[in-house]
PDB file of N, CA and C in Angstrom:
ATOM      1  N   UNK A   1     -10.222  21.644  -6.628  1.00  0.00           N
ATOM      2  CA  UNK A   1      -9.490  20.662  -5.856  1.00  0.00           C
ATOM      3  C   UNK A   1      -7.997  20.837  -6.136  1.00  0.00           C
ATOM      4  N   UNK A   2      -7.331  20.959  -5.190  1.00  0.00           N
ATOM      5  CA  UNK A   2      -6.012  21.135  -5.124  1.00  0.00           C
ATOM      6  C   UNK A   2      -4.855  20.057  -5.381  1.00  0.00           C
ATOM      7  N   UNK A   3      -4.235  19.879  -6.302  1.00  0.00           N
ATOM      8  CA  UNK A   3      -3.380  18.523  -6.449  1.00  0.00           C
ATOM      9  C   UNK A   3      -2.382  18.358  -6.005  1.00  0.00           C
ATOM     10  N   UNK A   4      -1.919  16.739  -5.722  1.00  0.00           N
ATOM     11  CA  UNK A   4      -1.068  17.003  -4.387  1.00  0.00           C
ATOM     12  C   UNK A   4       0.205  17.169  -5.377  1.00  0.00           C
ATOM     13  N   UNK A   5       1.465  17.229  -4.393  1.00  0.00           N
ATOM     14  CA  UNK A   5       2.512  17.442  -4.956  1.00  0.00           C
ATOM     15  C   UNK A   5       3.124  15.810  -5.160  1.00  0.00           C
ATOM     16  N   UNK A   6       3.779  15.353  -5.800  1.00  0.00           N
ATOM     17  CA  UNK A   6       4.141  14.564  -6.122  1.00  0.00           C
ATOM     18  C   UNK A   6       5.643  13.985  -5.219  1.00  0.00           C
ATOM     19  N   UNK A   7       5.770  13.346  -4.470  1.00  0.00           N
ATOM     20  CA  UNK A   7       7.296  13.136  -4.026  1.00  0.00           C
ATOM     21  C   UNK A   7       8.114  12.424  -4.340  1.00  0.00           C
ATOM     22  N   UNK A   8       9.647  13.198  -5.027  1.00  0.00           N
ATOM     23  CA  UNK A   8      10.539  12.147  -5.524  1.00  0.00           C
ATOM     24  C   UNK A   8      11.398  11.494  -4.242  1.00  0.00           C
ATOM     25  N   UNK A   9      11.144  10.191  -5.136  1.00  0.00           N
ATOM     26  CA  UNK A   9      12.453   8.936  -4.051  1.00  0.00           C
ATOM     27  C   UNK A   9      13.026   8.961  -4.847  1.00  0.00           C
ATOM     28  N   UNK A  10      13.945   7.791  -4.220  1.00  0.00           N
ATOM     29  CA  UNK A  10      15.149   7.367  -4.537  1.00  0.00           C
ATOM     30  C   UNK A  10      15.029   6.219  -5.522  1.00  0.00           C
ATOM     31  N   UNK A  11      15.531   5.595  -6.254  1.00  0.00           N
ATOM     32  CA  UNK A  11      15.498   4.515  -7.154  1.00  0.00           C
ATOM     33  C   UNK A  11      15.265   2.959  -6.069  1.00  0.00           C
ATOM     34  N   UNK A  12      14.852   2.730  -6.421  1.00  0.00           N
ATOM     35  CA  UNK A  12      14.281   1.384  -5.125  1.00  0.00           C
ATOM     36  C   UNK A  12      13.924   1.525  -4.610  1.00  0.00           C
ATOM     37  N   UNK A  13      13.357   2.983  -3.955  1.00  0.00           N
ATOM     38  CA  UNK A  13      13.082   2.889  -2.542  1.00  0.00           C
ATOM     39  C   UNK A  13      11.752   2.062  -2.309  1.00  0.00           C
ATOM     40  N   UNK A  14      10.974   1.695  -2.757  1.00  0.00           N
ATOM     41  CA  UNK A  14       9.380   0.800  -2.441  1.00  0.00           C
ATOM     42  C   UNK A  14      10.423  -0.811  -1.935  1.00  0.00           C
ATOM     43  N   UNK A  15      11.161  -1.068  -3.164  1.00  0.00           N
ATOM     44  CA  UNK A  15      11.929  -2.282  -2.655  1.00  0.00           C
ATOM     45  C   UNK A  15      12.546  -3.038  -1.171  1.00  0.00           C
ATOM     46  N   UNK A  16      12.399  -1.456  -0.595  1.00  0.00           N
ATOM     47  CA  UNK A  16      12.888  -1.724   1.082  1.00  0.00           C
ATOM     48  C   UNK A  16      11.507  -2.094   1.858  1.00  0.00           C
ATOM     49  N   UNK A  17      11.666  -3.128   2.500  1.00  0.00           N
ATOM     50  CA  UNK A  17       9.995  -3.784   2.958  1.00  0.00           C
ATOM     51  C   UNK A  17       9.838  -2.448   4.047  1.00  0.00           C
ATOM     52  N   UNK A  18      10.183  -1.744   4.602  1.00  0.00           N
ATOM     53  CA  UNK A  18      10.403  -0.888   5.864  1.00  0.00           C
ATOM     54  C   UNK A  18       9.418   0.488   5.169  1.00  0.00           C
ATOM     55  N   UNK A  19       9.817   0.479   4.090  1.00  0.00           N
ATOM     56  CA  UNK A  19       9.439   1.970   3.331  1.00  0.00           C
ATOM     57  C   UNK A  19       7.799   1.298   2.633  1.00  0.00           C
ATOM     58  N   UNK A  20       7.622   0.217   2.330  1.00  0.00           N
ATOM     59  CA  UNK A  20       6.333  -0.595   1.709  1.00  0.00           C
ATOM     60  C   UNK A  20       5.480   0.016   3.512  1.00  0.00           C
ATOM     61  N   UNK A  21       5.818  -0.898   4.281  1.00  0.00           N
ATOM     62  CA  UNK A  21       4.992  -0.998   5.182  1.00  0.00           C
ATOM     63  C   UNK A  21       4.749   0.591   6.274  1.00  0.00           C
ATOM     64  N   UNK A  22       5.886   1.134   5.912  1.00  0.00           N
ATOM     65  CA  UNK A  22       5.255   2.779   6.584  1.00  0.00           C
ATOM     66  C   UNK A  22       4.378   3.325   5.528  1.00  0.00           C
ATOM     67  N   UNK A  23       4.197   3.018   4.465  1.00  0.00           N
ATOM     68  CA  UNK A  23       3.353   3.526   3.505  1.00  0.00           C
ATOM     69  C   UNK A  23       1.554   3.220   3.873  1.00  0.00           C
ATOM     70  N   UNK A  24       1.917   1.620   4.131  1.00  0.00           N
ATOM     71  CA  UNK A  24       0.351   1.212   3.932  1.00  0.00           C
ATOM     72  C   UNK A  24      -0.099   1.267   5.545  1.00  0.00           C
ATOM     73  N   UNK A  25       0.885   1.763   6.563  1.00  0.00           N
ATOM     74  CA  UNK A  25       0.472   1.605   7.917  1.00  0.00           C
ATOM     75  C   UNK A  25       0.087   3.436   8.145  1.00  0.00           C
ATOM     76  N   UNK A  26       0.499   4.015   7.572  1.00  0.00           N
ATOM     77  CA  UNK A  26       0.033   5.319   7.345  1.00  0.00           C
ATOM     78  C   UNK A  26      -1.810   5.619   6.484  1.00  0.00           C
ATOM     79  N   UNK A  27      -1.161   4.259   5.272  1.00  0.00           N
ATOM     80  CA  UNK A  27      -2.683   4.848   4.995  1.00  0.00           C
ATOM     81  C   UNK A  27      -3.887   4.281   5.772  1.00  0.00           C
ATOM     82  N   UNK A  28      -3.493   2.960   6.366  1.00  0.00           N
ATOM     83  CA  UNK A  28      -4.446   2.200   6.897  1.00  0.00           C
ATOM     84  C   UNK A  28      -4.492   3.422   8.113  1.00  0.00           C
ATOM     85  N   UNK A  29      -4.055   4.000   8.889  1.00  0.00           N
ATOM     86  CA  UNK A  29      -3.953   4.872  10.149  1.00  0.00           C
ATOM     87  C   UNK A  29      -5.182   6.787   9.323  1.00  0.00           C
ATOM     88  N   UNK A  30      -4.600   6.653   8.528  1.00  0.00           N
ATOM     89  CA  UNK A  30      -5.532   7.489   7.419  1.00  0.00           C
ATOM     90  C   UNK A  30      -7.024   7.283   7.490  1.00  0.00           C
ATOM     91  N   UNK A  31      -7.027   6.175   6.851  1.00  0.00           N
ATOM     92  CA  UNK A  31      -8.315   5.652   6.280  1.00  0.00           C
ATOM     93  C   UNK A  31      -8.881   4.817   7.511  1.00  0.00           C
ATOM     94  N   UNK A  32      -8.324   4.819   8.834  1.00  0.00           N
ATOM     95  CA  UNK A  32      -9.168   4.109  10.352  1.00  0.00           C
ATOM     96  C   UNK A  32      -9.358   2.945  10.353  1.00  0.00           C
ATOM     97  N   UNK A  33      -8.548   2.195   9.524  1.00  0.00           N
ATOM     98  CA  UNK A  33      -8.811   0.402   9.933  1.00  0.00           C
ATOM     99  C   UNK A  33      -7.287  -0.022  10.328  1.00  0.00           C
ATOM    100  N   UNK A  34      -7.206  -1.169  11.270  1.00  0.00           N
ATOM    101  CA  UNK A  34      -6.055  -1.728  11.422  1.00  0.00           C
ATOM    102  C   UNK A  34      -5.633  -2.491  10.495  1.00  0.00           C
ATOM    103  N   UNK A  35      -4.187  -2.562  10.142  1.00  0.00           N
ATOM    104  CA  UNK A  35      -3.525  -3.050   9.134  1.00  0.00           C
ATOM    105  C   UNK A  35      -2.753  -4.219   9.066  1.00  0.00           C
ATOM    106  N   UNK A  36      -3.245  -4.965  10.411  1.00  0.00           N
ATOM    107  CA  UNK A  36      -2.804  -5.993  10.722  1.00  0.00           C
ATOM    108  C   UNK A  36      -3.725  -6.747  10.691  1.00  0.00           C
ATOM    109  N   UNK A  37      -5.155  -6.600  10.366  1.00  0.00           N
ATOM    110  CA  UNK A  37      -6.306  -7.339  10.248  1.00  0.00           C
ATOM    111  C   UNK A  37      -6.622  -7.758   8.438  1.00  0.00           C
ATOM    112  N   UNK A  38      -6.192  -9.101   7.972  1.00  0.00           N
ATOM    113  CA  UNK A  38      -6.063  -9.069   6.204  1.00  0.00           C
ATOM    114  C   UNK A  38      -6.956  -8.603   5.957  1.00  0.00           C
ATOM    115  N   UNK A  39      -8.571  -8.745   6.810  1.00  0.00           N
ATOM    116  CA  UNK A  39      -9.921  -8.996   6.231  1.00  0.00           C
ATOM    117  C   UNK A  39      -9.904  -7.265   5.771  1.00  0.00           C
ATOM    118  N   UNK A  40      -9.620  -6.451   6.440  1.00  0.00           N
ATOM    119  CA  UNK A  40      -9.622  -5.215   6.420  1.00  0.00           C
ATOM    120  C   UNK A  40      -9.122  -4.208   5.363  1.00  0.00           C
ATOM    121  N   UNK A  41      -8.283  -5.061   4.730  1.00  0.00           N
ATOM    122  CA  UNK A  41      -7.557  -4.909   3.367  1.00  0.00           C
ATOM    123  C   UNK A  41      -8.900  -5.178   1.905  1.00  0.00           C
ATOM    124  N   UNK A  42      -9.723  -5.983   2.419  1.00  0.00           N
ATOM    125  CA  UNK A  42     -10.602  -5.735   1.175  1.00  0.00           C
ATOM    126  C   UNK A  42     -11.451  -4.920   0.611  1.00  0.00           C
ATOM    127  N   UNK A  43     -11.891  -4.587  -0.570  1.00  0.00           N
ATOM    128  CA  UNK A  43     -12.297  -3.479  -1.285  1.00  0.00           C
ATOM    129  C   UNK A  43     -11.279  -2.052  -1.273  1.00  0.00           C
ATOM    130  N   UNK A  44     -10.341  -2.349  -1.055  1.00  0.00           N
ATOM    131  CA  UNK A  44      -9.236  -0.931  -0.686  1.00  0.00           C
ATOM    132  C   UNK A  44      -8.493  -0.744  -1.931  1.00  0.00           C
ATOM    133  N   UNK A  45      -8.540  -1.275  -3.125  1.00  0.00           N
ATOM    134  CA  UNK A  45      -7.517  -1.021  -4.123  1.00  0.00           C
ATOM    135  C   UNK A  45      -7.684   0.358  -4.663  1.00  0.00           C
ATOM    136  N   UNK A  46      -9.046   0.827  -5.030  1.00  0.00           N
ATOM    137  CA  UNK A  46      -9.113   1.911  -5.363  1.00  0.00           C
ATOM    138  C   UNK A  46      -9.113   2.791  -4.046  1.00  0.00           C
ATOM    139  N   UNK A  47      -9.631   3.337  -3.029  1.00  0.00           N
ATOM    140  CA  UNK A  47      -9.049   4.422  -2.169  1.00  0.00           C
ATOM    141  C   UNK A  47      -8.022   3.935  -1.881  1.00  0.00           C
ATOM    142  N   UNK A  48      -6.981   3.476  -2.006  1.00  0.00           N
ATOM    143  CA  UNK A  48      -5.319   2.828  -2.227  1.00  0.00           C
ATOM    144  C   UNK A  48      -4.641   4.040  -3.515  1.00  0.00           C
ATOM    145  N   UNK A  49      -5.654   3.801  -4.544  1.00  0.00           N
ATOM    146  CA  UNK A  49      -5.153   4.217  -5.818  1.00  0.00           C
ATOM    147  C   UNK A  49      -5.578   5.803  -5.176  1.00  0.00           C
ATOM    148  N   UNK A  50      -6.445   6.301  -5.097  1.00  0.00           N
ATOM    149  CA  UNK A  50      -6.912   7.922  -4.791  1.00  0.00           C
ATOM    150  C   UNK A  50      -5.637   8.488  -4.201  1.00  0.00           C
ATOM    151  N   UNK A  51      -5.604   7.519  -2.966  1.00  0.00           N
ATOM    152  CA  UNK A  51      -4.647   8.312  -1.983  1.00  0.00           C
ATOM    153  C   UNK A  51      -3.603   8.624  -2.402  1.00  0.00           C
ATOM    154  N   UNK A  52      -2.771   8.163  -3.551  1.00  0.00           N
ATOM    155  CA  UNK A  52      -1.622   8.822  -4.128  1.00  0.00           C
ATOM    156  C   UNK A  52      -0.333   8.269  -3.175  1.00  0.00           C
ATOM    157  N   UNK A  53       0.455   9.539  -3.234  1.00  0.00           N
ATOM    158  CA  UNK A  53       1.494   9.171  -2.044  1.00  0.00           C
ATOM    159  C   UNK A  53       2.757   8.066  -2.098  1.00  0.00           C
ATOM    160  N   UNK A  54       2.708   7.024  -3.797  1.00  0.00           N
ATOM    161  CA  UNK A  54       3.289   5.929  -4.181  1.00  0.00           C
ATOM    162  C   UNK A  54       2.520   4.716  -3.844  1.00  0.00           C
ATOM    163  N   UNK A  55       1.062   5.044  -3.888  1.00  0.00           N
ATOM    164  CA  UNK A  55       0.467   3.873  -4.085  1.00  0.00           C
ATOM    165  C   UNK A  55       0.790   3.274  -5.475  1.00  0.00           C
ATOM    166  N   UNK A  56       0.518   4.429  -6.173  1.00  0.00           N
ATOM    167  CA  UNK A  56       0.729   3.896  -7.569  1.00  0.00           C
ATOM    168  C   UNK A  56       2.591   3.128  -8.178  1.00  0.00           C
ATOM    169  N   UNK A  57       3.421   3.609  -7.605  1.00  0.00           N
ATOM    170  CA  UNK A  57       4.075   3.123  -7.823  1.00  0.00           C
ATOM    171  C   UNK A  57       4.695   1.729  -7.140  1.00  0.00           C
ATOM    172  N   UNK A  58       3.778   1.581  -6.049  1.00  0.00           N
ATOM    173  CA  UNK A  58       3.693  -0.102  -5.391  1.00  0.00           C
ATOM    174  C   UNK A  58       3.235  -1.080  -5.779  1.00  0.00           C
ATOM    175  N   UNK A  59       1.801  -0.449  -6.510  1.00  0.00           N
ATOM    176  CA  UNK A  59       1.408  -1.590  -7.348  1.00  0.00           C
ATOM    177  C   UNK A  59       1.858  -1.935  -8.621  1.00  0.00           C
ATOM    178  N   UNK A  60       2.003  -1.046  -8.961  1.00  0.00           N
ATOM    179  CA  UNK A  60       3.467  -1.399 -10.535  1.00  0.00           C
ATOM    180  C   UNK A  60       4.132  -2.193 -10.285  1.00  0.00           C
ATOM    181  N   UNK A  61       4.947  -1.818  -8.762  1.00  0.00           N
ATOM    182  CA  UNK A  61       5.874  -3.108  -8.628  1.00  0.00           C
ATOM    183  C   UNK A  61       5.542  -4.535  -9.000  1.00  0.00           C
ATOM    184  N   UNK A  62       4.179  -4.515  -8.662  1.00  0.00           N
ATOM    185  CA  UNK A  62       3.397  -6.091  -8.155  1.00  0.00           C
ATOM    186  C   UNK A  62       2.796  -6.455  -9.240  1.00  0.00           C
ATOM    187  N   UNK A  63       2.696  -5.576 -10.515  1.00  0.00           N
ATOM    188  CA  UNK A  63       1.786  -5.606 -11.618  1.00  0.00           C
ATOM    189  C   UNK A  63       0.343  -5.092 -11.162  1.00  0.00           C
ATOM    190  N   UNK A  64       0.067  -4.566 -10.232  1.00  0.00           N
ATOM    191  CA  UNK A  64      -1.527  -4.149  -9.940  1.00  0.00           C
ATOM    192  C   UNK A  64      -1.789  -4.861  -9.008  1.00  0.00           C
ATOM    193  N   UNK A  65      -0.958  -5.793  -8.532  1.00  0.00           N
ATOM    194  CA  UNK A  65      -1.959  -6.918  -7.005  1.00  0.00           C
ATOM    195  C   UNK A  65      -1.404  -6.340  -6.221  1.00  0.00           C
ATOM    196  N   UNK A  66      -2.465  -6.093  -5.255  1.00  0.00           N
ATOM    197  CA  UNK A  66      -2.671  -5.648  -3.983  1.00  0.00           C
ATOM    198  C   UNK A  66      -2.251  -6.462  -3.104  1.00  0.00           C
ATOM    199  N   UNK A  67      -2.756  -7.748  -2.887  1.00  0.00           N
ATOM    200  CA  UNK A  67      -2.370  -9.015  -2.225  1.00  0.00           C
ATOM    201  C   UNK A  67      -1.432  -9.423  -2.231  1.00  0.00           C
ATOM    202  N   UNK A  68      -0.575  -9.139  -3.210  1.00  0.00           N
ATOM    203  CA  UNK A  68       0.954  -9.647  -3.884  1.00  0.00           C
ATOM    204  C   UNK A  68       1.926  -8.379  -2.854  1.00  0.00           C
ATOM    205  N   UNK A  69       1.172  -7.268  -3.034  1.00  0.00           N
ATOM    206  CA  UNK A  69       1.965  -6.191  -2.551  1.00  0.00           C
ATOM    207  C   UNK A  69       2.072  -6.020  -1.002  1.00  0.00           C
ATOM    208  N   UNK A  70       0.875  -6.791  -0.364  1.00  0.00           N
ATOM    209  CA  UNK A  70       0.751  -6.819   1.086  1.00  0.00           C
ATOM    210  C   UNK A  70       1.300  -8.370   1.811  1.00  0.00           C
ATOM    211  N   UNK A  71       1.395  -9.377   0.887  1.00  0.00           N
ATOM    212  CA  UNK A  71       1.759 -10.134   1.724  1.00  0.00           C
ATOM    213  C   UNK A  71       3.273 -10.274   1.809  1.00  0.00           C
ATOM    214  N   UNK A  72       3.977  -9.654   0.460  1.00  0.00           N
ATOM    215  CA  UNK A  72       5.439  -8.883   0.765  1.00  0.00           C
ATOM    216  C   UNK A  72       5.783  -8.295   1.411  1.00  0.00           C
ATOM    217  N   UNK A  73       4.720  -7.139   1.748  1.00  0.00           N
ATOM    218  CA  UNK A  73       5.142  -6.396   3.016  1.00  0.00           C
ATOM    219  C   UNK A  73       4.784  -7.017   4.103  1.00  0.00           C
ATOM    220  N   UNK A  74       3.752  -7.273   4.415  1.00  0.00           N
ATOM    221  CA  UNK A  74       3.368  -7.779   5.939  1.00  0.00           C
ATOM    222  C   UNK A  74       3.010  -9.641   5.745  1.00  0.00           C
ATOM    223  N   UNK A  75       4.577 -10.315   5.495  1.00  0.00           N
ATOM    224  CA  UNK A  75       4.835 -11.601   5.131  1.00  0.00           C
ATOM    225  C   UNK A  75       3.800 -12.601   6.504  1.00  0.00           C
ATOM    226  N   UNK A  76       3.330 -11.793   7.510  1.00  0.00           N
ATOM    227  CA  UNK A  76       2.899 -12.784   8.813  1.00  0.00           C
ATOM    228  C   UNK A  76       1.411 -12.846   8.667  1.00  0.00           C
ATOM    229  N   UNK A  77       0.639 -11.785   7.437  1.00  0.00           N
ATOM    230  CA  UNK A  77      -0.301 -12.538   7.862  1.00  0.00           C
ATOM    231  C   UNK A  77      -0.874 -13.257   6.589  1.00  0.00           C
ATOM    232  N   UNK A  78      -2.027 -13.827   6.559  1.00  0.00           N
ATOM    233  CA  UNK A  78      -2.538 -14.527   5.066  1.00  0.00           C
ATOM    234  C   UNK A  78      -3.829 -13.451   4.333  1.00  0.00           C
ATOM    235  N   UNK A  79      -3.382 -13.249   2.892  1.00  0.00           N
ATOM    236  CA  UNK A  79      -4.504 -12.303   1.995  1.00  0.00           C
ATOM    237  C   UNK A  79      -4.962 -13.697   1.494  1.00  0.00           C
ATOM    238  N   UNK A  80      -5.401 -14.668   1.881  1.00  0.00           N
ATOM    239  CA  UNK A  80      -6.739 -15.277   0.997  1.00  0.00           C
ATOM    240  C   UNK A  80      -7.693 -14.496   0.614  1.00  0.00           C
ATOM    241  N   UNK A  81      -8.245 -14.647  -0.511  1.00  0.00           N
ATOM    242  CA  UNK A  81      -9.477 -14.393  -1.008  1.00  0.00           C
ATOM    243  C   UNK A  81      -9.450 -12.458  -0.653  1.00  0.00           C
ATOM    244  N   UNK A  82      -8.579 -12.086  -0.778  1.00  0.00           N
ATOM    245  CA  UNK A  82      -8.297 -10.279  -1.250  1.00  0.00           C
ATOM    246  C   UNK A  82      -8.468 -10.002  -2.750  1.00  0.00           C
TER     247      UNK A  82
END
């Protein structure tokens, strides 16, 4: 298995909500569910974590919440019970 390459940003860059949400609208477009649907967001933390790409460094931001990390980015809809 081939490992991916790693890509350097810029210092903040996750901090820009613009750069959060092309991230997770890519992977949701990846992985075939819409990303505007919360319910659709559940069980995803780990193929979140696989996919690489600065997942990992999004959830750092958040301390590890997923929910924390999506309703920052996509402030319109509600993660209850994620």
């Amino acid at each position: 298995m081939r490992k991916l390459k790693e890509v350097k940003r810029p210092i903040n860059y996750w901090q820009q909500i613009e750069n959060r949400k092309d991230f997770f609208l890519k992977f949701a477009a990846d992985n075939g569910f819409d990303p505007y649907i919360a319910s659709n967001w559940a069980s995803r933390k780990k193929q979140l974590l696989a996919y690489k790409n600065g997942a990992l460094s999004i959830l750092k931001r958040y301390n590890g919440n997923l929910r924390r990390a999506l309703k920052d980015t996509f402030s319109n809809l509600t993660f209850k019970g994620l």
